[in-house]
PDB file of N, CA and C in Angstrom:
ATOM      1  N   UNK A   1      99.818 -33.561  -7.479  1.00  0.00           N
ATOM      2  CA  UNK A   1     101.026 -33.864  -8.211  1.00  0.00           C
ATOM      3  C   UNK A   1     102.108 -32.874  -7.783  1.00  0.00           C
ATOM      4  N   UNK A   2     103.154 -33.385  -7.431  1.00  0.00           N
ATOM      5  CA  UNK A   2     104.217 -32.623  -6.718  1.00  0.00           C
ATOM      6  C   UNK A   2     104.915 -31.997  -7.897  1.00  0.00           C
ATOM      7  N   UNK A   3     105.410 -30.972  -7.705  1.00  0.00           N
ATOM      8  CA  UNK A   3     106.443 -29.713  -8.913  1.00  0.00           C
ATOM      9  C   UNK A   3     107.610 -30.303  -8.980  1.00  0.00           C
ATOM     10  N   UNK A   4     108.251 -30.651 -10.165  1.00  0.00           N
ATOM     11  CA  UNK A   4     109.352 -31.617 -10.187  1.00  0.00           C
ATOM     12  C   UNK A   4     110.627 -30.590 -10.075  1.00  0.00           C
ATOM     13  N   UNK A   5     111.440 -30.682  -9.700  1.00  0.00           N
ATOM     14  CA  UNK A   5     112.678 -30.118  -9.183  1.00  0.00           C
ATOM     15  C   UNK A   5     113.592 -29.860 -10.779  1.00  0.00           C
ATOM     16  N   UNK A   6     113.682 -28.794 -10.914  1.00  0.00           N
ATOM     17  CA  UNK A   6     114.285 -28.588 -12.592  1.00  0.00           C
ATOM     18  C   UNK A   6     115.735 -28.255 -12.253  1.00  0.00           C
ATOM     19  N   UNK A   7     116.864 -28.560 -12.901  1.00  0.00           N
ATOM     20  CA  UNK A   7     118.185 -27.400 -12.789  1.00  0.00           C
ATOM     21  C   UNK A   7     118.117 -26.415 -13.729  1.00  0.00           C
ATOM     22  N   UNK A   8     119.146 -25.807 -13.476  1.00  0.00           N
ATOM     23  CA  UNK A   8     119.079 -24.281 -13.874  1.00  0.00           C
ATOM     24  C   UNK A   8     118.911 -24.462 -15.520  1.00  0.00           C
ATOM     25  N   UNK A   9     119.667 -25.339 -16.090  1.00  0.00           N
ATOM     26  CA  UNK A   9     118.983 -24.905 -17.724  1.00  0.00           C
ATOM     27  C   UNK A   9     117.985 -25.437 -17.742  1.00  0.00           C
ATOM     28  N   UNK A  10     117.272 -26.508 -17.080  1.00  0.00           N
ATOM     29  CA  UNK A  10     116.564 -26.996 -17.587  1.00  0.00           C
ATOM     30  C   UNK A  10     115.101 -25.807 -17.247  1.00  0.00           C
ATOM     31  N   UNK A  11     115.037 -24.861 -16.387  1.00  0.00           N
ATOM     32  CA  UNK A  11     114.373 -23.965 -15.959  1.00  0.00           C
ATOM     33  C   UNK A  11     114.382 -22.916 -16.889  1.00  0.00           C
ATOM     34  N   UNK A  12     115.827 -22.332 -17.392  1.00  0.00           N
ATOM     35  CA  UNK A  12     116.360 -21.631 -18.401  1.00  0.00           C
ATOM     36  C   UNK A  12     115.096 -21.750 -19.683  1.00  0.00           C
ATOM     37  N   UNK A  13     115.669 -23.537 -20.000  1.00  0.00           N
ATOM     38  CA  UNK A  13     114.652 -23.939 -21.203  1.00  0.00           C
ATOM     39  C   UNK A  13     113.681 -23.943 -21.546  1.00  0.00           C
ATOM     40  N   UNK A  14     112.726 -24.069 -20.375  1.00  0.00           N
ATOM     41  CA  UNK A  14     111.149 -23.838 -20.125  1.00  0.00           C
ATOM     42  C   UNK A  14     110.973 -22.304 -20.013  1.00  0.00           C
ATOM     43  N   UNK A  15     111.711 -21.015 -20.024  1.00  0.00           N
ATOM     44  CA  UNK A  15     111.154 -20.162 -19.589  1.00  0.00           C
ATOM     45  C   UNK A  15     111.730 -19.729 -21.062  1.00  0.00           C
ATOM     46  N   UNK A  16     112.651 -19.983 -21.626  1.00  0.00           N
ATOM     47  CA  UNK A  16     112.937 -19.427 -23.536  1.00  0.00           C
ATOM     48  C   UNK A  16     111.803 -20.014 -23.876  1.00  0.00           C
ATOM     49  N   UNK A  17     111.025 -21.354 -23.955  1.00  0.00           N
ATOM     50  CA  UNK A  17     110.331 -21.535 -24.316  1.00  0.00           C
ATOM     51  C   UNK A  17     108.745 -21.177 -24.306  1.00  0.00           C
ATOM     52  N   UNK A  18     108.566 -20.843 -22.985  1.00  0.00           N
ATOM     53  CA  UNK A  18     107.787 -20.445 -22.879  1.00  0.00           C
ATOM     54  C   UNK A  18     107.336 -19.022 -23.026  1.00  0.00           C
ATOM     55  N   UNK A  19     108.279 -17.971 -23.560  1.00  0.00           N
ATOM     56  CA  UNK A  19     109.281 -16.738 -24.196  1.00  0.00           C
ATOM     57  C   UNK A  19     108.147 -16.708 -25.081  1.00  0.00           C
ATOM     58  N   UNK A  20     109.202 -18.035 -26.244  1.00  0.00           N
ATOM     59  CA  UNK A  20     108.438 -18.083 -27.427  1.00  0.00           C
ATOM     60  C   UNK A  20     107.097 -18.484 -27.976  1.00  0.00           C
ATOM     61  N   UNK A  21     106.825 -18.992 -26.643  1.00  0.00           N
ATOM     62  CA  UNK A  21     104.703 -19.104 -27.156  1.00  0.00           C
ATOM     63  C   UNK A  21     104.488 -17.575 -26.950  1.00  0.00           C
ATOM     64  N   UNK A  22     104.753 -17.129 -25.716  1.00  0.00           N
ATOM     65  CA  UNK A  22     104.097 -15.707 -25.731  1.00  0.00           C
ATOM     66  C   UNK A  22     104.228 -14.923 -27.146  1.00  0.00           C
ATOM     67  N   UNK A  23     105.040 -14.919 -27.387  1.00  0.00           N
ATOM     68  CA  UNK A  23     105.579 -14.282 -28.582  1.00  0.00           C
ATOM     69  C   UNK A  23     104.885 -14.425 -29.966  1.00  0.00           C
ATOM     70  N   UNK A  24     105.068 -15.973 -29.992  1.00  0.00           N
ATOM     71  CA  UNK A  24     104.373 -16.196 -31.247  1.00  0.00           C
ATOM     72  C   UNK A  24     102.688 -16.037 -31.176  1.00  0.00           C
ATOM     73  N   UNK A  25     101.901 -15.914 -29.902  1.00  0.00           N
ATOM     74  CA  UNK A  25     100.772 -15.701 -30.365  1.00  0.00           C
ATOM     75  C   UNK A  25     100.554 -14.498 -30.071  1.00  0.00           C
ATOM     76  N   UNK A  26     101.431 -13.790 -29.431  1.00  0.00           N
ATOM     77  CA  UNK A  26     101.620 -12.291 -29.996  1.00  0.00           C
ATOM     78  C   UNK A  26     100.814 -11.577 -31.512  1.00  0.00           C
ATOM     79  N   UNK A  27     102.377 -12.357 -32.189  1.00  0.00           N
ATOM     80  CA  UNK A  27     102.556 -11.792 -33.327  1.00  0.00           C
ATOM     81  C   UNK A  27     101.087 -12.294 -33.882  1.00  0.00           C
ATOM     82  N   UNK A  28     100.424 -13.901 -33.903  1.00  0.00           N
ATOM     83  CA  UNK A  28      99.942 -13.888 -34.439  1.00  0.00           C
ATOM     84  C   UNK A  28      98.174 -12.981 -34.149  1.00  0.00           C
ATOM     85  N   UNK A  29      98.191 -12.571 -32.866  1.00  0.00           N
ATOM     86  CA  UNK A  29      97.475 -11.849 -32.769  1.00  0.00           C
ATOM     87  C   UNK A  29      97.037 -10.456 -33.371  1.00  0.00           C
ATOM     88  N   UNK A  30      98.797  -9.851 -33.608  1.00  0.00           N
ATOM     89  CA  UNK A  30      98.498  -8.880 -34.138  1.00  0.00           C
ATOM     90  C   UNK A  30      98.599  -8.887 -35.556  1.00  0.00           C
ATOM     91  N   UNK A  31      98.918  -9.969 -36.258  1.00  0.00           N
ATOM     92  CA  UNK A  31      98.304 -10.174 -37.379  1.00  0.00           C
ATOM     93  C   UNK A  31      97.072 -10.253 -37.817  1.00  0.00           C
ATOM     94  N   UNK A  32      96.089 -10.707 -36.919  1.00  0.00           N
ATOM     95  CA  UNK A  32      95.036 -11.223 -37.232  1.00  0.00           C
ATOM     96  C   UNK A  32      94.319  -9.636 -37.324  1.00  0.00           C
ATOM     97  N   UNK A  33      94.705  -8.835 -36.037  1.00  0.00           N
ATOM     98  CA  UNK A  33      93.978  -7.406 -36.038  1.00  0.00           C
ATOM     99  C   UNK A  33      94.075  -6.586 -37.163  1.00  0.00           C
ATOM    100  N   UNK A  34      95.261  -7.026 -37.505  1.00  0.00           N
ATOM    101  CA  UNK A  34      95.782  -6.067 -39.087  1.00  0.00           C
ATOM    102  C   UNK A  34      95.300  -6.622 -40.264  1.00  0.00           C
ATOM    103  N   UNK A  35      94.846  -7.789 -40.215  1.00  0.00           N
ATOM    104  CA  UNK A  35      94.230  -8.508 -41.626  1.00  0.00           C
ATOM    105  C   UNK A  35      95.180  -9.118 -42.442  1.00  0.00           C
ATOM    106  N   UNK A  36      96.361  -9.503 -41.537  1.00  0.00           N
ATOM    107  CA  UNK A  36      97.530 -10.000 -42.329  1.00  0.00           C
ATOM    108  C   UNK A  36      97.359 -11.722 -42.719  1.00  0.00           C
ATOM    109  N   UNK A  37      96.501 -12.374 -41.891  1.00  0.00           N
ATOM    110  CA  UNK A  37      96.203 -13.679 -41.788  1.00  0.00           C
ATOM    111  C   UNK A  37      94.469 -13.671 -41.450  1.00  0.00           C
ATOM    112  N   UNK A  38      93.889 -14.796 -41.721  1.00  0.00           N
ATOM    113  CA  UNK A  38      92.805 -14.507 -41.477  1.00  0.00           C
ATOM    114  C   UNK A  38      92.000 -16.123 -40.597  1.00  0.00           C
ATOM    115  N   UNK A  39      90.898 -15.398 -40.102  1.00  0.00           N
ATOM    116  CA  UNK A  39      90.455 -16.755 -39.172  1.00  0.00           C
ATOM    117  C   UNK A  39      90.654 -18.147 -39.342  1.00  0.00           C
ATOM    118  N   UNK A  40      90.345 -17.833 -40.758  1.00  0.00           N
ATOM    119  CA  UNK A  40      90.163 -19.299 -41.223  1.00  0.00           C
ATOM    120  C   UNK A  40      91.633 -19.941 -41.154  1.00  0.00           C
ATOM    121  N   UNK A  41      92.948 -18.899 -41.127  1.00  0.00           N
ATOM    122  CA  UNK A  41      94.270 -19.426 -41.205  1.00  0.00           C
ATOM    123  C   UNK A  41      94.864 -19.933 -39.623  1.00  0.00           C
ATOM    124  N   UNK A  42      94.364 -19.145 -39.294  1.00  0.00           N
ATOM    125  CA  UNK A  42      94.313 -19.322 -38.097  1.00  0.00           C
ATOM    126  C   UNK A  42      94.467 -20.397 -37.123  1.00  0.00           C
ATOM    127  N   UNK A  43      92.831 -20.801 -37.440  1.00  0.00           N
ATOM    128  CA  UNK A  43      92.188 -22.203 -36.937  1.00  0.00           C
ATOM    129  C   UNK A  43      93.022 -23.605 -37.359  1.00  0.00           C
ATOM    130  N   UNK A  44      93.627 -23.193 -38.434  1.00  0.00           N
ATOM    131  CA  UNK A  44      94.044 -24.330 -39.639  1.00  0.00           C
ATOM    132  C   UNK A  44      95.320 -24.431 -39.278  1.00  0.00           C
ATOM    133  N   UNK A  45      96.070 -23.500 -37.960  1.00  0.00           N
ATOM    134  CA  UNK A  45      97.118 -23.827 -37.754  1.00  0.00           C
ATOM    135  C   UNK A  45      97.819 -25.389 -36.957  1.00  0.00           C
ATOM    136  N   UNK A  46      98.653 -25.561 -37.249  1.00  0.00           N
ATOM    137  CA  UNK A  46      99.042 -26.558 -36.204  1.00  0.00           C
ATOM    138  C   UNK A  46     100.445 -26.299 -35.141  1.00  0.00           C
ATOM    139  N   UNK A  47     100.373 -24.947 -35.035  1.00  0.00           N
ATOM    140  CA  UNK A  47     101.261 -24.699 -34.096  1.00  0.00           C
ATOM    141  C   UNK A  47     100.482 -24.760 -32.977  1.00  0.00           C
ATOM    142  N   UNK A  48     101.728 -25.826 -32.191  1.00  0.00           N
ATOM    143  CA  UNK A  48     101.139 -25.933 -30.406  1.00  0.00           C
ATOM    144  C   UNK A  48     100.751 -24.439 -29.679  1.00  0.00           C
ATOM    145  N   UNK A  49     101.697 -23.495 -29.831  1.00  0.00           N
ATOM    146  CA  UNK A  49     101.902 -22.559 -29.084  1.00  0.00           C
ATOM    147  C   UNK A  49     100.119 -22.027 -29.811  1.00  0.00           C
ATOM    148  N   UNK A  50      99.798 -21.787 -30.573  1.00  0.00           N
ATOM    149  CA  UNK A  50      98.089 -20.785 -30.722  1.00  0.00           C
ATOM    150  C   UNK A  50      97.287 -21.886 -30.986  1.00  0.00           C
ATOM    151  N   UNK A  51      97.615 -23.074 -30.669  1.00  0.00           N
ATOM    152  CA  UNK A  51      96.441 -24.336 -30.606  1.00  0.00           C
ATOM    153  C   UNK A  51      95.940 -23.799 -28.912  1.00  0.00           C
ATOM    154  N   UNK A  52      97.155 -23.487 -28.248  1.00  0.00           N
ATOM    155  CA  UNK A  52      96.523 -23.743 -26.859  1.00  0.00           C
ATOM    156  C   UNK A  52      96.159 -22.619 -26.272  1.00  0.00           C
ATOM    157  N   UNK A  53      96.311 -21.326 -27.073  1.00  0.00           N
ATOM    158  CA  UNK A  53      95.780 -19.967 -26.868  1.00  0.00           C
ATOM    159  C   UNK A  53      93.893 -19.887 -26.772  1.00  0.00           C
ATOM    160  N   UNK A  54      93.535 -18.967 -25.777  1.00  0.00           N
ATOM    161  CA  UNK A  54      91.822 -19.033 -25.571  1.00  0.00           C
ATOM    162  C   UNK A  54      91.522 -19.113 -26.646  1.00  0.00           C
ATOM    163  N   UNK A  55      90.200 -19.353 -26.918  1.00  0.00           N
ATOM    164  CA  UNK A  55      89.294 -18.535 -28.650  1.00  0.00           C
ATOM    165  C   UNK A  55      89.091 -17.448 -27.592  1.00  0.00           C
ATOM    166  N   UNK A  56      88.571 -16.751 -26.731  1.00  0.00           N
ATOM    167  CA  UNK A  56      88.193 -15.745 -26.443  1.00  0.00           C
ATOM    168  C   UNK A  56      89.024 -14.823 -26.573  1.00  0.00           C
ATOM    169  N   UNK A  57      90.591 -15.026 -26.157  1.00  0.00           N
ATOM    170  CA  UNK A  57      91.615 -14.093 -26.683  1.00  0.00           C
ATOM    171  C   UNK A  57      91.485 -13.923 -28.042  1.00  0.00           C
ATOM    172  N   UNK A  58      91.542 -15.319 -28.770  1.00  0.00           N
ATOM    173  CA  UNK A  58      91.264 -14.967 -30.182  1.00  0.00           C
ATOM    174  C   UNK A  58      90.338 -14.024 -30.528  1.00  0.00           C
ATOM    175  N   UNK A  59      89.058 -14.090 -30.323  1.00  0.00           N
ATOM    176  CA  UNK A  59      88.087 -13.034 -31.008  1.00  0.00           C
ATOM    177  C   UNK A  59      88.377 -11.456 -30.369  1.00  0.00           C
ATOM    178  N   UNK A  60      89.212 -11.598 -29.239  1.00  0.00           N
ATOM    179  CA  UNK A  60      89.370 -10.299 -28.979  1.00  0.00           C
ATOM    180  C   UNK A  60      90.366  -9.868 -30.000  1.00  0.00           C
ATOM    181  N   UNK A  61      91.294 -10.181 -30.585  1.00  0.00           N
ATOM    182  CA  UNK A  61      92.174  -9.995 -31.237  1.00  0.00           C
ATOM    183  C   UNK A  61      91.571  -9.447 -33.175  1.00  0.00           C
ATOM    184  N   UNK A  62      90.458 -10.166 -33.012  1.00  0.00           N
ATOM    185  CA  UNK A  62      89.683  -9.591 -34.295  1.00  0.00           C
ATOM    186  C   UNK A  62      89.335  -7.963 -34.394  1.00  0.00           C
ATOM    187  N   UNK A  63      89.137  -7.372 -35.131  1.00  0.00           N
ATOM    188  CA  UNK A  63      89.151  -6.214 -35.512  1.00  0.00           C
ATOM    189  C   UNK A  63      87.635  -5.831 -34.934  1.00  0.00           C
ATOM    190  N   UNK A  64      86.993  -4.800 -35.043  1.00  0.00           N
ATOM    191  CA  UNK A  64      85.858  -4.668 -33.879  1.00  0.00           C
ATOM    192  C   UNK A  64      85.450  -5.311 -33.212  1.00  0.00           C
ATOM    193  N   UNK A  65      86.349  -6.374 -32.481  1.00  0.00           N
ATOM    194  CA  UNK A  65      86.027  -7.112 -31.666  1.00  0.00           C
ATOM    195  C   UNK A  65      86.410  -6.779 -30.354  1.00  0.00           C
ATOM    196  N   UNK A  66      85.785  -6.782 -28.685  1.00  0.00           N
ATOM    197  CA  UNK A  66      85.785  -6.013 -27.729  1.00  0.00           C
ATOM    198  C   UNK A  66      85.739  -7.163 -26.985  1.00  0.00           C
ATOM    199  N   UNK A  67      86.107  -7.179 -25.279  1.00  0.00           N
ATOM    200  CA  UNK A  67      85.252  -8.412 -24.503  1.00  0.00           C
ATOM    201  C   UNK A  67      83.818  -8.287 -24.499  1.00  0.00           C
ATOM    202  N   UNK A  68      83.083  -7.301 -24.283  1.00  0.00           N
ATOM    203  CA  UNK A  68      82.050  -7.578 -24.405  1.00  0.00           C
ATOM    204  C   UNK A  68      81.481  -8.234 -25.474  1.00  0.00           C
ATOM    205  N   UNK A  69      81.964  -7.854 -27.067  1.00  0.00           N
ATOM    206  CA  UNK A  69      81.461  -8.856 -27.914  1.00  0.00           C
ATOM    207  C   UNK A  69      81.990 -10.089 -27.945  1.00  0.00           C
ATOM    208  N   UNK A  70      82.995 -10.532 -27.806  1.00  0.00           N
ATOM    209  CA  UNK A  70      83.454 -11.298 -27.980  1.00  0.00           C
ATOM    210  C   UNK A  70      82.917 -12.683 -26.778  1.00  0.00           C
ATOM    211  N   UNK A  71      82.409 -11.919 -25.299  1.00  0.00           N
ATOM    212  CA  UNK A  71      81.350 -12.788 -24.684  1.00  0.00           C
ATOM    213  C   UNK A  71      80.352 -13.097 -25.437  1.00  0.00           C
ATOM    214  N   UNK A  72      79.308 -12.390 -26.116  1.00  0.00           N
ATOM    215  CA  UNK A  72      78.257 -12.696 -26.090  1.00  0.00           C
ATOM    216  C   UNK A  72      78.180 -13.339 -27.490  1.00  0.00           C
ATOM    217  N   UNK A  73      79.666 -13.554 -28.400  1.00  0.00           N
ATOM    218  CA  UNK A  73      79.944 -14.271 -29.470  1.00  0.00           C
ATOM    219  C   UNK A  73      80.267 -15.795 -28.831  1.00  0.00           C
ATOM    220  N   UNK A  74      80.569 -15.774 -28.005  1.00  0.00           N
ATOM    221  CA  UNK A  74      80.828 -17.164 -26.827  1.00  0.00           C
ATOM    222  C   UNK A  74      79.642 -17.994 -26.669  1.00  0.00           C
ATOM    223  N   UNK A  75      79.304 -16.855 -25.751  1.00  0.00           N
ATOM    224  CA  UNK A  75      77.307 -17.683 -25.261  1.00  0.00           C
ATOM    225  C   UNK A  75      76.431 -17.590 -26.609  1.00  0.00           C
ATOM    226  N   UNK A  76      76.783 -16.928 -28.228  1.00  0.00           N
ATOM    227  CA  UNK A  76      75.684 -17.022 -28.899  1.00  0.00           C
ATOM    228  C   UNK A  76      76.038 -18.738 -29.581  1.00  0.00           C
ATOM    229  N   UNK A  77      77.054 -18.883 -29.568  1.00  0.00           N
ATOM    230  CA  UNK A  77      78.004 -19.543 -30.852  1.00  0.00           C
ATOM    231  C   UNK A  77      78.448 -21.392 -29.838  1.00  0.00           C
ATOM    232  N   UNK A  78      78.149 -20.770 -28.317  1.00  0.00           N
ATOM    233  CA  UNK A  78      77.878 -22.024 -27.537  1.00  0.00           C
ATOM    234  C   UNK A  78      79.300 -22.665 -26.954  1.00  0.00           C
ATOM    235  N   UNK A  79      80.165 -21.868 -27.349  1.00  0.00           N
ATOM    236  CA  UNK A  79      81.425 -22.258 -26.973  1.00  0.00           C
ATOM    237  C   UNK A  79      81.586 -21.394 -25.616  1.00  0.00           C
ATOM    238  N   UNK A  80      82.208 -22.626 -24.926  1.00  0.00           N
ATOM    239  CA  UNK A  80      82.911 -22.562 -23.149  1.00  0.00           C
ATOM    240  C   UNK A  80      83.849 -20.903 -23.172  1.00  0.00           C
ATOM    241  N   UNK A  81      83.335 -20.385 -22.371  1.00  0.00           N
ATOM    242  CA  UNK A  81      84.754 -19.376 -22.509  1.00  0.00           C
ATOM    243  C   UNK A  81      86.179 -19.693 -21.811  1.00  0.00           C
ATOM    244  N   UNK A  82      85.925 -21.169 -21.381  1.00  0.00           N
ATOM    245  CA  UNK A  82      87.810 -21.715 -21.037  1.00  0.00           C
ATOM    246  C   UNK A  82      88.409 -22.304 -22.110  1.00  0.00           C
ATOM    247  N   UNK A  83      87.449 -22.050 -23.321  1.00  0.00           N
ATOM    248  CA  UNK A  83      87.824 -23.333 -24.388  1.00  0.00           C
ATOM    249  C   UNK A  83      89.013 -22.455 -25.156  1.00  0.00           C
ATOM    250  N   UNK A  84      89.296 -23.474 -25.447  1.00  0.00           N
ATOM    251  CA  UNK A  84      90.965 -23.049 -26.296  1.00  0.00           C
ATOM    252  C   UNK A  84      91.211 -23.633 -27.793  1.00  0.00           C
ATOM    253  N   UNK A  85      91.582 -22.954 -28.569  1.00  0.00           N
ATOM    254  CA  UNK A  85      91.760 -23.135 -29.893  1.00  0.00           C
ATOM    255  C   UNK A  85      91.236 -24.392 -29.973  1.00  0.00           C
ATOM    256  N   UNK A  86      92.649 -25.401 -29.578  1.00  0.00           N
ATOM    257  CA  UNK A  86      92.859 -26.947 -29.818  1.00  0.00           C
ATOM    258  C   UNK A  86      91.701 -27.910 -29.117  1.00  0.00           C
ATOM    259  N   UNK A  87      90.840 -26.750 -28.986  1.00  0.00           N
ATOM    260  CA  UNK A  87      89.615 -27.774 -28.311  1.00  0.00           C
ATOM    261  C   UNK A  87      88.121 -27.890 -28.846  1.00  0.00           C
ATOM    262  N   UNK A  88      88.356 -26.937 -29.981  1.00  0.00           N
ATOM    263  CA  UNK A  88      86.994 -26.468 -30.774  1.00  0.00           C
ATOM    264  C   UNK A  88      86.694 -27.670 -31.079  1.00  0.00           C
ATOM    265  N   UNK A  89      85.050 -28.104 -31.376  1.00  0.00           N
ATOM    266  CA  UNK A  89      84.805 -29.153 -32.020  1.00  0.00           C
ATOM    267  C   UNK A  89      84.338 -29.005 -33.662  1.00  0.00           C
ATOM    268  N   UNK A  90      84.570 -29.415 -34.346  1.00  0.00           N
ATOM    269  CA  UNK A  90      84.427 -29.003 -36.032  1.00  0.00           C
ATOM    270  C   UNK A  90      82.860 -28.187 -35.998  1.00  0.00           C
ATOM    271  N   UNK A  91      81.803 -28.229 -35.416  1.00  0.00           N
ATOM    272  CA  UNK A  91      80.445 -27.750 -35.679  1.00  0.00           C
ATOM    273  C   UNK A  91      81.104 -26.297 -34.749  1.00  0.00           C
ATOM    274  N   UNK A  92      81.748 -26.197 -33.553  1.00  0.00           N
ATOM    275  CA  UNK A  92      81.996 -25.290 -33.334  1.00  0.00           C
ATOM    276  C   UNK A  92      82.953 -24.252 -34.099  1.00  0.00           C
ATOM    277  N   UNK A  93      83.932 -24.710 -34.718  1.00  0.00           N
ATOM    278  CA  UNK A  93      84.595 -24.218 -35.626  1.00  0.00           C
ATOM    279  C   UNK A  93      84.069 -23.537 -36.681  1.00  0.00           C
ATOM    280  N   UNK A  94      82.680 -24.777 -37.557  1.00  0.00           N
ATOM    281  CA  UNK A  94      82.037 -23.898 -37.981  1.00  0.00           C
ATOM    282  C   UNK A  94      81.680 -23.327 -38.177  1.00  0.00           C
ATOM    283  N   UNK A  95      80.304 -22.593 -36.786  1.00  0.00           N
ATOM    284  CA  UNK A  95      79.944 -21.655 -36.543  1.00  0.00           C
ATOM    285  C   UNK A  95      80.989 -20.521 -35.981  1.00  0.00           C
ATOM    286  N   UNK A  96      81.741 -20.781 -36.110  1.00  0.00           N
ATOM    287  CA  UNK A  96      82.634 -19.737 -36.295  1.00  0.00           C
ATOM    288  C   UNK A  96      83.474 -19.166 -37.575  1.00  0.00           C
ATOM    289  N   UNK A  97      83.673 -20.113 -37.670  1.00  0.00           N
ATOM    290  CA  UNK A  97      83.980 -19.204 -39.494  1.00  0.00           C
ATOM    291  C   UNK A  97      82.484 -19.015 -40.314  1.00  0.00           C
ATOM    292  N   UNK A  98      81.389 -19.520 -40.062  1.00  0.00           N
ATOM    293  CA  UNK A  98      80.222 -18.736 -40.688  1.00  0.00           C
ATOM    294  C   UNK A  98      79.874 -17.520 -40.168  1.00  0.00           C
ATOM    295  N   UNK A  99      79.838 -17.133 -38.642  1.00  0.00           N
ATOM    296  CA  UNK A  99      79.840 -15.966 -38.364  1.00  0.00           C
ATOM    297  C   UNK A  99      80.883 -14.854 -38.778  1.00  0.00           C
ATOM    298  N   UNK A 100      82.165 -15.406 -38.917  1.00  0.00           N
ATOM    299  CA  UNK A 100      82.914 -14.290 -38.358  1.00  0.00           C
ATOM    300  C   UNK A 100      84.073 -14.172 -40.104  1.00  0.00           C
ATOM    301  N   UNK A 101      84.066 -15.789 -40.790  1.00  0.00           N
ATOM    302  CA  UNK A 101      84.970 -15.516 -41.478  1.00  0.00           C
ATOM    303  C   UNK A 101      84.273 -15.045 -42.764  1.00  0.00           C
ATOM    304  N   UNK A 102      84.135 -14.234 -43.823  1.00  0.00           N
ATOM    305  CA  UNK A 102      83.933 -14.376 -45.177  1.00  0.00           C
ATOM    306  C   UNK A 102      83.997 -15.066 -45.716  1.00  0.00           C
ATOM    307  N   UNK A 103      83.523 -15.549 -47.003  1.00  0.00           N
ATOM    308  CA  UNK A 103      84.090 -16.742 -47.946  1.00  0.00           C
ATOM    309  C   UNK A 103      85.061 -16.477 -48.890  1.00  0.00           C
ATOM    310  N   UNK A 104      86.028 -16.952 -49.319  1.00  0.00           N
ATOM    311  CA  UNK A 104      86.679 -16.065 -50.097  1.00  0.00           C
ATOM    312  C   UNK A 104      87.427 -16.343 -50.797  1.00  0.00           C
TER     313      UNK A 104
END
C-alpha cells in the first residue's frame, strides 16, 4: 500500500494528533502508577488513543510492576505480548483484573 501524499496541514494534523495520543496515555500512565485511576478504569475506557496502547506497556505502568514481571504476567495470563488494550478478549480481561485488580 503506497503512503498517500498529505499537504502541509494535513501532516500538521496528524502529527497534533498524534501529539495528543502520546500524551494522553502518558498521563494516563502515570496515573495508573500513582493510584489515581485504577485497572479496572482503565480497561473500561473507550478512548481510542489507550484502547490502542500495549497491555504490556500497561502492566509496566502498574506499581511494582517491571518488564520482567510484566513478561511473565503475559505468558502466565496467556496474552500475546503484541496485544493491545482494544484487543483483550473478555476471559482475558478477566484474568486480568483477577490477578492484578482488587475488588472493591
Amino acid at each position: 500500500m503506497a503512503v498517500p501524499e498529505l499537504s502541509t496541514d494535513q501532516r500538521r494534523a496528524a502529527l497534533e494528533a498524534a501529539t495528543a495520543a502520546r500524551r494522553e496515555r502518558a498521563e494516563v500512565k502515570e496515573a495508573l502508577k500513582r493510584g489515581r485511576v485504577s485497572l479496572r478504569e482503565v480497561l473500561a475506557t473507550d478512548s481510542p488513543a489507550v484502547r490502542k496502547m500495549p497491555v504490556r506497556a500497561l502492566l509496566e505502568s502498574l506499581p511494582d510492576i517491571g518488564k520482567v514481571r510484566a513478561d511473565r504476567l503475559l505468558a502466565e495470563l496467556q496474552i500475546s505480548e503484541s496485544r493491545r488494550v482494544r484487543g483483550l478478549g473478555p476471559q482475558q480481561r478477566d484474568r486480568l483484573l483477577e490477578r492484578l485488580a482488587p475488588q472493591g
